[in-house]
Protein backbone atom coordinates (compact mmCIF):
# COMPACT_ATOMS: atom_id res chain seq x y z
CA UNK A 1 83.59 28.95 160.69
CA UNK A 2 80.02 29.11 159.35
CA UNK A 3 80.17 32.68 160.18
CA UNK A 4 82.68 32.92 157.89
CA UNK A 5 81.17 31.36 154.90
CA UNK A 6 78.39 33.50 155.09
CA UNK A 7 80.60 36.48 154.79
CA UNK A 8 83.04 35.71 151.44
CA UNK A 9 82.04 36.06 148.25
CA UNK A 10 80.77 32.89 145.88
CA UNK A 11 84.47 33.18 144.15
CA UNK A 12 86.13 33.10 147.71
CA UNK A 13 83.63 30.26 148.32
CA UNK A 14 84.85 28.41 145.69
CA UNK A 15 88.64 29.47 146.34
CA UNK A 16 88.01 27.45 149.55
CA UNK A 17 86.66 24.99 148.28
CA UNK A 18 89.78 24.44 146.89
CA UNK A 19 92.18 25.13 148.80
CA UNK A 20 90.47 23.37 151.68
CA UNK A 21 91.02 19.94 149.75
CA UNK A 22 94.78 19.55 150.22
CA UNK A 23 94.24 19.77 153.99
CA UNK A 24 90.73 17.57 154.38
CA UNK A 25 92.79 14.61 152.42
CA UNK A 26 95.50 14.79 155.05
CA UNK A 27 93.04 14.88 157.99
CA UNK A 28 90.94 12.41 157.14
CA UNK A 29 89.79 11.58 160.49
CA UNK A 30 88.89 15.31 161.98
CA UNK A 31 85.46 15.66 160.76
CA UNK A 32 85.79 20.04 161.10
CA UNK A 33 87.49 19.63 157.87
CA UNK A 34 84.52 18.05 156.28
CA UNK A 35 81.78 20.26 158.11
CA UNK A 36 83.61 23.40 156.21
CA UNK A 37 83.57 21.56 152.79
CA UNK A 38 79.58 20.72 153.76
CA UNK A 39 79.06 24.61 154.42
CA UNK A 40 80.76 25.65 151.24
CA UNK A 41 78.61 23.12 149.47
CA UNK A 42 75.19 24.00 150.91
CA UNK A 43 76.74 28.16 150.40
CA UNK A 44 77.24 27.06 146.71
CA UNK A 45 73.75 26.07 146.33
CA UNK A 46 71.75 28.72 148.26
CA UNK A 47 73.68 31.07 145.95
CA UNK A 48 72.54 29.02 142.77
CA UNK A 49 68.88 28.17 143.72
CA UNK A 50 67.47 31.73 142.60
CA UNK A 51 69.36 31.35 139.55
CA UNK A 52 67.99 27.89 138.35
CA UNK A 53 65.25 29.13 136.83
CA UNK A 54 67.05 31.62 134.12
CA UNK A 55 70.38 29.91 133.34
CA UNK A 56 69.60 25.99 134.17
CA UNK A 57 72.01 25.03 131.41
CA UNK A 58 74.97 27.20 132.80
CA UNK A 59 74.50 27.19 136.61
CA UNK A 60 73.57 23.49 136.21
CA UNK A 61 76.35 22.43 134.74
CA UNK A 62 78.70 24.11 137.02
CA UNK A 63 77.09 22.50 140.04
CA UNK A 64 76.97 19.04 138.41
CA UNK A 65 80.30 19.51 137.52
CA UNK A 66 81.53 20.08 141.59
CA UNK A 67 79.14 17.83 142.51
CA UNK A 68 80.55 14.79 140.65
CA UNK A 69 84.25 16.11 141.70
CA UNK A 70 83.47 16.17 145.13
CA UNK A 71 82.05 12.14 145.16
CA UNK A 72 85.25 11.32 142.57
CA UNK A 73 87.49 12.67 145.39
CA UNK A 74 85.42 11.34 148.41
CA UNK A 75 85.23 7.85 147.16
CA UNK A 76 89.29 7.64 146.01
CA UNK A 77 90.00 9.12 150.01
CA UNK A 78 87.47 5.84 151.55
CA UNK A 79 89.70 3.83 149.30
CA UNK A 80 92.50 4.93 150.01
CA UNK A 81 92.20 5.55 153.86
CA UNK A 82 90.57 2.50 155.36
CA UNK A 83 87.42 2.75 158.22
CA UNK A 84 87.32 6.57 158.67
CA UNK A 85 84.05 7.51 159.70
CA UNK A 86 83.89 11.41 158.60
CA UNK A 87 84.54 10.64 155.15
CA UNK A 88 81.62 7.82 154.59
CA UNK A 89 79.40 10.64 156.99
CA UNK A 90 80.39 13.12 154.25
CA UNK A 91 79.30 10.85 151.50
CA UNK A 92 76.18 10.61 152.96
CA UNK A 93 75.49 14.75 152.35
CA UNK A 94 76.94 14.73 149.17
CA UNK A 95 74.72 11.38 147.98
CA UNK A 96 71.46 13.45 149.12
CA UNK A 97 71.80 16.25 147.37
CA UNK A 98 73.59 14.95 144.28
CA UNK A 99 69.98 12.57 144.38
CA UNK A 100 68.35 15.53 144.63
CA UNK A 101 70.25 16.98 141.96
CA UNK A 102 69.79 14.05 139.50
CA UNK A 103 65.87 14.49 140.37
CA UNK A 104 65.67 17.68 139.03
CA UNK A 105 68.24 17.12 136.02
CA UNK A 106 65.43 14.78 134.78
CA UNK A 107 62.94 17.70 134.64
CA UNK A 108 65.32 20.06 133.25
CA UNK A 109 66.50 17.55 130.62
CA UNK A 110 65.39 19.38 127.98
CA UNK A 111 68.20 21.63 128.54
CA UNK A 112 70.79 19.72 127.61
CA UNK A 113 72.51 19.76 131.07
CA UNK A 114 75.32 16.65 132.05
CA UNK A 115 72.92 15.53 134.53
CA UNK A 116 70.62 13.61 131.93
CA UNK A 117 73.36 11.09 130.97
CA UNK A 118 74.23 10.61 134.96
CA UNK A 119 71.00 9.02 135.45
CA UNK A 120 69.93 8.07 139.33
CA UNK A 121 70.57 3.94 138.33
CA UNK A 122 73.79 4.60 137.30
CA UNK A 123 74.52 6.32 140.61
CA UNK A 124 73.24 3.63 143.05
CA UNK A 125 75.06 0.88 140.48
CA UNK A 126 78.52 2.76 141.53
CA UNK A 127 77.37 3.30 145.06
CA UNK A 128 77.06 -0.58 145.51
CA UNK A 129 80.21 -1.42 144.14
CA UNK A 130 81.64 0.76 146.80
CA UNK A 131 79.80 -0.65 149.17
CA UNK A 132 80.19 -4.56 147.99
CA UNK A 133 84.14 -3.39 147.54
CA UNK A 134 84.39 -2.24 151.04
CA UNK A 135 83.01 -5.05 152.83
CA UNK A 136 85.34 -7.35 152.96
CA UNK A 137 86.67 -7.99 156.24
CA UNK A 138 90.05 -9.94 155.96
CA UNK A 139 90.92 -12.64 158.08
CA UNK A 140 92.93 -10.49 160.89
CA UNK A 141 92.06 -8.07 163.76
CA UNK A 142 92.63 -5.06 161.83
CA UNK A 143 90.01 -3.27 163.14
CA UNK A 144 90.26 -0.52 160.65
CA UNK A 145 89.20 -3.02 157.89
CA UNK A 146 85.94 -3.93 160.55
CA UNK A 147 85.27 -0.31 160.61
CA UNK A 148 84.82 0.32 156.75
CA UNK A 149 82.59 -2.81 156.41
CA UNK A 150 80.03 -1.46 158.93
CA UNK A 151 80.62 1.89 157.96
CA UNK A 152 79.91 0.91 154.18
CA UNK A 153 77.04 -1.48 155.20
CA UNK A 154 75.50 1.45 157.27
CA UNK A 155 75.64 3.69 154.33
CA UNK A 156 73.90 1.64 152.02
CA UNK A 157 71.03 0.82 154.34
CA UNK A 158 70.85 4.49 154.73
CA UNK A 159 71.03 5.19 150.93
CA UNK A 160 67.81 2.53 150.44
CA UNK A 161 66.23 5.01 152.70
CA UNK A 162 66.61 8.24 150.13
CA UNK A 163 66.00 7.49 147.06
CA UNK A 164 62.74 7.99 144.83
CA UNK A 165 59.97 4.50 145.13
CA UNK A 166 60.82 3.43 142.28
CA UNK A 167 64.40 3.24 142.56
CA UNK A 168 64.27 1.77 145.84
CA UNK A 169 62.42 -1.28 144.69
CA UNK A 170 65.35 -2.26 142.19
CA UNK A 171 67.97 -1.16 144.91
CA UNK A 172 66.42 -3.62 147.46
CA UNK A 173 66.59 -6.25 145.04
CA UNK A 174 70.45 -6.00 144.34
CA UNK A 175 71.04 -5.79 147.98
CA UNK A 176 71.62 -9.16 149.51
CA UNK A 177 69.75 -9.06 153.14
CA UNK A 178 71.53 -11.96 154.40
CA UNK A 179 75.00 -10.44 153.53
CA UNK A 180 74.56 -7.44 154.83
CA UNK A 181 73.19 -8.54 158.26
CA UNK A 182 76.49 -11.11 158.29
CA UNK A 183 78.96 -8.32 157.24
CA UNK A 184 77.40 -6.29 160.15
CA UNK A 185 77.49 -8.86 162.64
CA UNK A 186 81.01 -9.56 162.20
CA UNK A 187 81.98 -5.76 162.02
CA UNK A 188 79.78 -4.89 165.20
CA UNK A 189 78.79 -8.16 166.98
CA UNK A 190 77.77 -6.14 169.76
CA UNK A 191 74.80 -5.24 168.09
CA UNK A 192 73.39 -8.18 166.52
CA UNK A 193 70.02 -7.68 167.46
CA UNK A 194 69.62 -4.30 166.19
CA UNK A 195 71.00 -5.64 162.84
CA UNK A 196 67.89 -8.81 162.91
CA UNK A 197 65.82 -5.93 163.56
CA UNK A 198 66.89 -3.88 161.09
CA UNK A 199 67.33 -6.37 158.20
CA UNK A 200 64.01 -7.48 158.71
CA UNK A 201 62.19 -4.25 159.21
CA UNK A 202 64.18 -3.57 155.10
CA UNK A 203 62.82 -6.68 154.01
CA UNK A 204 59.25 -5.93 155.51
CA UNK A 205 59.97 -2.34 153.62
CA UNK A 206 60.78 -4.05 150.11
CA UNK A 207 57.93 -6.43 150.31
CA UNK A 208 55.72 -3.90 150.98
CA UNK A 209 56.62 -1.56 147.91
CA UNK A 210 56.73 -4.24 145.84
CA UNK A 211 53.29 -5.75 146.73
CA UNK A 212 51.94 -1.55 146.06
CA UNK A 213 54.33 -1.38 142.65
């Protein structure tokens, strides 16, 4: 399959795209379907990098543009199909590089591009109301509702992990350590001491970027 990417041509790429959506919302759980939407992503921005620096306003705004449809989409499929896995693991590549994206919108902002109004805050703001929205575990043994919390929980961690110092320092304060150890614990009780570890080696993190702000 990432044979074939290589091959078509950026409109074919983007045909794809596409047309691959229809059949990655009904297959939410097979995670080939989101390892072709990843390739056609990553194709769409080799094809774009060696045209940043001539047309940022136009190329960036067409990438911006997928970008934010892609996470629109990704987000209404966690909510709407509870505890799958590849779609939170395919939120994870799209949060990098959109944060990666937003980085360099702020030092092309004189350009007028979308990006400059989607500021990195206002991205982690909606990324923890997914995650606070998705932790809930109800009181029954659906275990699809256990999955999403740890899967959501997981994420966020992660997420503290990838975003610029400065940023993280604010994230880590709007993040409640306590609740997210006890969301994990319930979701994966299993592992409770890799959770103690890993809360406290975040709080140990936090403390220490605060105390070098």
């Amino acid at each position: 399959m990432h044979f074939f990417v290589d091959l078509i041509s950026c409109v074919q790429v983007l045909h794809e795209l596409m047309k691959s959506r229809k059949w990655a919302g009904l297959h939410v759980a097979d995670s080939s379907c989101f390892h072709f939407r990843t390739r056609l992503l990553q194709r769409i921005l080799a094809d774009s990098c060696h045209e940043l620096e001539d047309k940022v306003s136009d190329i960036r705004l067409e990438i911006d543009k997928i970008w934010q449809e892609e996470l629109d989409w990704n987000e209404t499929l966690i909510k709407r199909y509870v505890g799958r896995e590849a779609l939170w693991l395919h939120r994870r590549f799209l949060s990098l590089f959109w944060l990666r994206l937003l980085e360099t919108g702020v030092r092309f902002s004189q350009h007028k591009s979308s990006i400059a109004a989607n500021t990195i805050s206002t991205f982690l703001d909606n990324e923890l109301c997914l995650a606070n929205s998705s932790s809930s575990i109800p009181d029954n043994d659906y275990e699809d509702f256990q999955a999403q919390a740890f899967h959501s929980t997981t994420y966020i961690l992660w997420l503290t992990k990838q975003v610029p110092k400065s940023q993280r320092i604010k994230l880590g304060k709007n993040l409640r350590a306590g609740s997210l150890k006890t969301v994990l614990n319930v979701a994966c009780p299993e592992r409770c001491s890799l959770w103690d570890e890993l809360i406290g080696y975040l709080e140990a993190s936090d403390q220490g970027l605060e105390e070098t702000a």
